[in-house]
Protein backbone atom coordinates (compact mmCIF):
# COMPACT_ATOMS: atom_id res chain seq x y z
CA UNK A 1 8.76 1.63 7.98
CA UNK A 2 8.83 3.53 11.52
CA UNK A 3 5.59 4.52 12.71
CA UNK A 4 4.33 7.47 10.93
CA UNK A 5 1.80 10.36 11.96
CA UNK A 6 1.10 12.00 8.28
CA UNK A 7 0.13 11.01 4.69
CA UNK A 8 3.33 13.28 4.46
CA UNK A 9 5.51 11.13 6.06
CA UNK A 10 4.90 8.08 4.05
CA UNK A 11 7.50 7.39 1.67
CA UNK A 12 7.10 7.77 -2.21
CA UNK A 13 6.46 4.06 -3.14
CA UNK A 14 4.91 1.70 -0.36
CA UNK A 15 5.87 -2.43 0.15
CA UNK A 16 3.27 -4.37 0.76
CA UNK A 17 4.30 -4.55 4.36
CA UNK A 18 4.09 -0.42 4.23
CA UNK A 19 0.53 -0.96 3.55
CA UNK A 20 -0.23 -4.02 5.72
CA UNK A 21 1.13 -1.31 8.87
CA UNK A 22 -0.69 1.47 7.59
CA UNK A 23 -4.40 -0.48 7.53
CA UNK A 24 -3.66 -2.34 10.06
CA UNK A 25 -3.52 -5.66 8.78
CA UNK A 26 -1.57 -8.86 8.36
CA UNK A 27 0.84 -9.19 6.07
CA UNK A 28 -1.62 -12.05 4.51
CA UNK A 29 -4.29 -9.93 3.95
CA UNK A 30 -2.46 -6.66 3.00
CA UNK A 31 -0.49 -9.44 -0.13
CA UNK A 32 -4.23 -10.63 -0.64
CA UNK A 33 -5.49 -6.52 -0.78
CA UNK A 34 -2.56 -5.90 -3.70
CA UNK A 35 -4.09 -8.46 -5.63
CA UNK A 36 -7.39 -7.29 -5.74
CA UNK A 37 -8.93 -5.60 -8.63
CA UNK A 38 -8.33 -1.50 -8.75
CA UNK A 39 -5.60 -1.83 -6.10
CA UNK A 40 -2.88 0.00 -7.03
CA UNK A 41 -0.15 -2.17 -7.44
CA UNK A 42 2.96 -2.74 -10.03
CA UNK A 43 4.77 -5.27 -10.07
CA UNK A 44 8.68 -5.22 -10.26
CA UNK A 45 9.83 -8.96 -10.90
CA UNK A 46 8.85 -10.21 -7.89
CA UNK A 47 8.47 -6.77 -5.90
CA UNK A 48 5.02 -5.51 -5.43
CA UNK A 49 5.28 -1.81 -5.37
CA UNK A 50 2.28 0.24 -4.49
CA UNK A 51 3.11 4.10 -5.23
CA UNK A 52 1.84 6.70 -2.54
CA UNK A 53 0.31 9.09 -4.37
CA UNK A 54 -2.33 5.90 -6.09
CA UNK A 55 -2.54 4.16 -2.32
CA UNK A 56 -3.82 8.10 -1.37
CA UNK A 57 -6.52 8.27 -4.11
CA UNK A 58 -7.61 4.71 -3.71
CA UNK A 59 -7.88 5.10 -0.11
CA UNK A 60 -10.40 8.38 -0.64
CA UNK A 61 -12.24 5.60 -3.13
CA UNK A 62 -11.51 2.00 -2.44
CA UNK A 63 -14.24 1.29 -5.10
């Protein structure tokens, strides 16, 4: 993912890596955040796919 300015600019489903750029953190932590109860993540077989629009809302209310 190339370095983005906007929410807009974010693609339409996020990797974990996505997400580990976007808050900053390492790809450890940001593998440890999708497993975390209310994250929103799906899992594809062994993808973890973390759709924009649910990273958006959970990001207004990580709780």
């Amino acid at each position: 993912m190339e370095k983005t300015c906007t929410i807009d600019a974010l693609p339409l489903s996020l990797t974990v890596e996505d997400i580990a750029k976007v808050l900053g953190l390492s790809k450890k932590n940001a593998y440890e955040l999708c497993h975390s109860k209310g994250f929103p993540c799906v899992r594809a077989g062994r993808r973890m796919i973390i759709p924009k629009l649910a990273f958006i809302k959970w990001m207004e209310s990580p709780n």
